[in-house]
Protein backbone atom coordinates (compact mmCIF):
# COMPACT_ATOMS: atom_id res chain seq x y z
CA UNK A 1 10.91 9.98 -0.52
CA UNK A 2 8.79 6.67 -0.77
CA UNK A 3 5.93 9.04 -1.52
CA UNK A 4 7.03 11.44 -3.86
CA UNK A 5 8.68 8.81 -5.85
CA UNK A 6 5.09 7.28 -6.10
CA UNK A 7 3.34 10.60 -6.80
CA UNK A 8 6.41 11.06 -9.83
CA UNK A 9 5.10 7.64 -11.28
CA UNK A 10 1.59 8.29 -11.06
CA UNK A 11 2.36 11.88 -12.78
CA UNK A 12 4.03 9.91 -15.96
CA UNK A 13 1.47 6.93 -16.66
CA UNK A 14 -0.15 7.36 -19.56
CA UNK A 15 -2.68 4.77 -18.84
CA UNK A 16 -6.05 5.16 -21.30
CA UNK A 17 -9.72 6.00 -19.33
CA UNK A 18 -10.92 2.97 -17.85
CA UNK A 19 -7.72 1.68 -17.04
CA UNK A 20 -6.53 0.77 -13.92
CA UNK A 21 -2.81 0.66 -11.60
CA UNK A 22 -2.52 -1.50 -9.04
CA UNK A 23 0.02 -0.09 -6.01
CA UNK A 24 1.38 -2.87 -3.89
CA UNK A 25 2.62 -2.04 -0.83
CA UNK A 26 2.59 -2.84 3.41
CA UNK A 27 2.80 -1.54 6.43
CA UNK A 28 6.51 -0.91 7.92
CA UNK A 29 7.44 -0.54 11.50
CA UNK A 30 9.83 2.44 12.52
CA UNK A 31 11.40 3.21 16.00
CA UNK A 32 8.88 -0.08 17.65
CA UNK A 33 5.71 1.73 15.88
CA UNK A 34 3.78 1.23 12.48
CA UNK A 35 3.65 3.31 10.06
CA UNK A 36 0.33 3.16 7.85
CA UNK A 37 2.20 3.63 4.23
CA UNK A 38 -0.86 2.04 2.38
CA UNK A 39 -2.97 5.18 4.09
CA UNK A 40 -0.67 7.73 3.48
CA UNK A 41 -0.43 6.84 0.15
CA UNK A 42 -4.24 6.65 -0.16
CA UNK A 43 -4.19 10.25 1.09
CA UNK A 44 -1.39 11.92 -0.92
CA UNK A 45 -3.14 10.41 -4.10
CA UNK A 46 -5.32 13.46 -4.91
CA UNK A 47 -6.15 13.64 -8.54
CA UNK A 48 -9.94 13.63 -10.07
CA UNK A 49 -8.33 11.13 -13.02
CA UNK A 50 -7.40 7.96 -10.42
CA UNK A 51 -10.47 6.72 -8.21
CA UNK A 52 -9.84 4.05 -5.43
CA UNK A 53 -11.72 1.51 -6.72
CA UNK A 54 -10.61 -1.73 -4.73
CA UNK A 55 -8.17 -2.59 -1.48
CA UNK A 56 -6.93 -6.00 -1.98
CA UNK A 57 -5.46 -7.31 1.37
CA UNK A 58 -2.44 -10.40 1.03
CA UNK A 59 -1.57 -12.69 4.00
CA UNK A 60 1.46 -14.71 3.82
CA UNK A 61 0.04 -18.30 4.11
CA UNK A 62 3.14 -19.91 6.07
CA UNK A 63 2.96 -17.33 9.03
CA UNK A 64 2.92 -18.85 12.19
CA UNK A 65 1.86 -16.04 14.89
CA UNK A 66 3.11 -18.64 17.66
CA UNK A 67 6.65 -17.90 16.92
CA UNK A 68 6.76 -13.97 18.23
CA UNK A 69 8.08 -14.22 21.60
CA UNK A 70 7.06 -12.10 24.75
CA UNK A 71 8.02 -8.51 24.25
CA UNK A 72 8.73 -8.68 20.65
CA UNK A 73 6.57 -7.02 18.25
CA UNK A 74 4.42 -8.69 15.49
CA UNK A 75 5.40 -9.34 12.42
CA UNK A 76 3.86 -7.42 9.66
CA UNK A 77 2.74 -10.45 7.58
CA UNK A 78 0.14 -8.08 5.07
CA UNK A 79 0.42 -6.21 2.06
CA UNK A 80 -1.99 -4.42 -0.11
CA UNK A 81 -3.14 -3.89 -3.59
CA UNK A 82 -4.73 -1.00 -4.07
CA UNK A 83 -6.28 -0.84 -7.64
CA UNK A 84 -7.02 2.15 -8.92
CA UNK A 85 -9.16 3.11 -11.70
CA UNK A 86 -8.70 5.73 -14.46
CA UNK A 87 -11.80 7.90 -14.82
């Protein structure tokens, strides 16, 4: 659903050539394992108009990794901009 919804976007921006969207977005964790959404959506975006033209990586800058305890999983303290160009 969180894919289509971003292909049905994509489909009605009207941006001019030499434009660019940015798509923010992070990794999510589902049943204890992570699920790459910033490569699937990478993948499903399949159009000769909308080049990849940058991956922008954000930290959060108050994450302390000392607070996971033993047998939990990480925290998924990233999320990406991926800036797109119209060609």
């Amino acid at each position: 659903m969180y894919l289509q919804k971003i292909e049905e976007i994509i489909k009605e921006n009207s941006l001019k050539k030499g434009g660019f969207l940015v798509i923010q977005t992070r990794d999510m964790r589902i049943d204890g394992y992570i699920e790459p959404l910033a490569k699937r959506i990478i993948d499903s975006i399949c159009t000769e108009k909308l080049w990849l033209k940058e991956i922008v990586i954000v930290t959060q800058e108050d994450y302390n990794t000392q607070d996971v305890k033993s047998g939990e999983y990480l925290t998924i303290a990233h999320q990406y901009l991926l800036v797109y160009e119209k060609t």
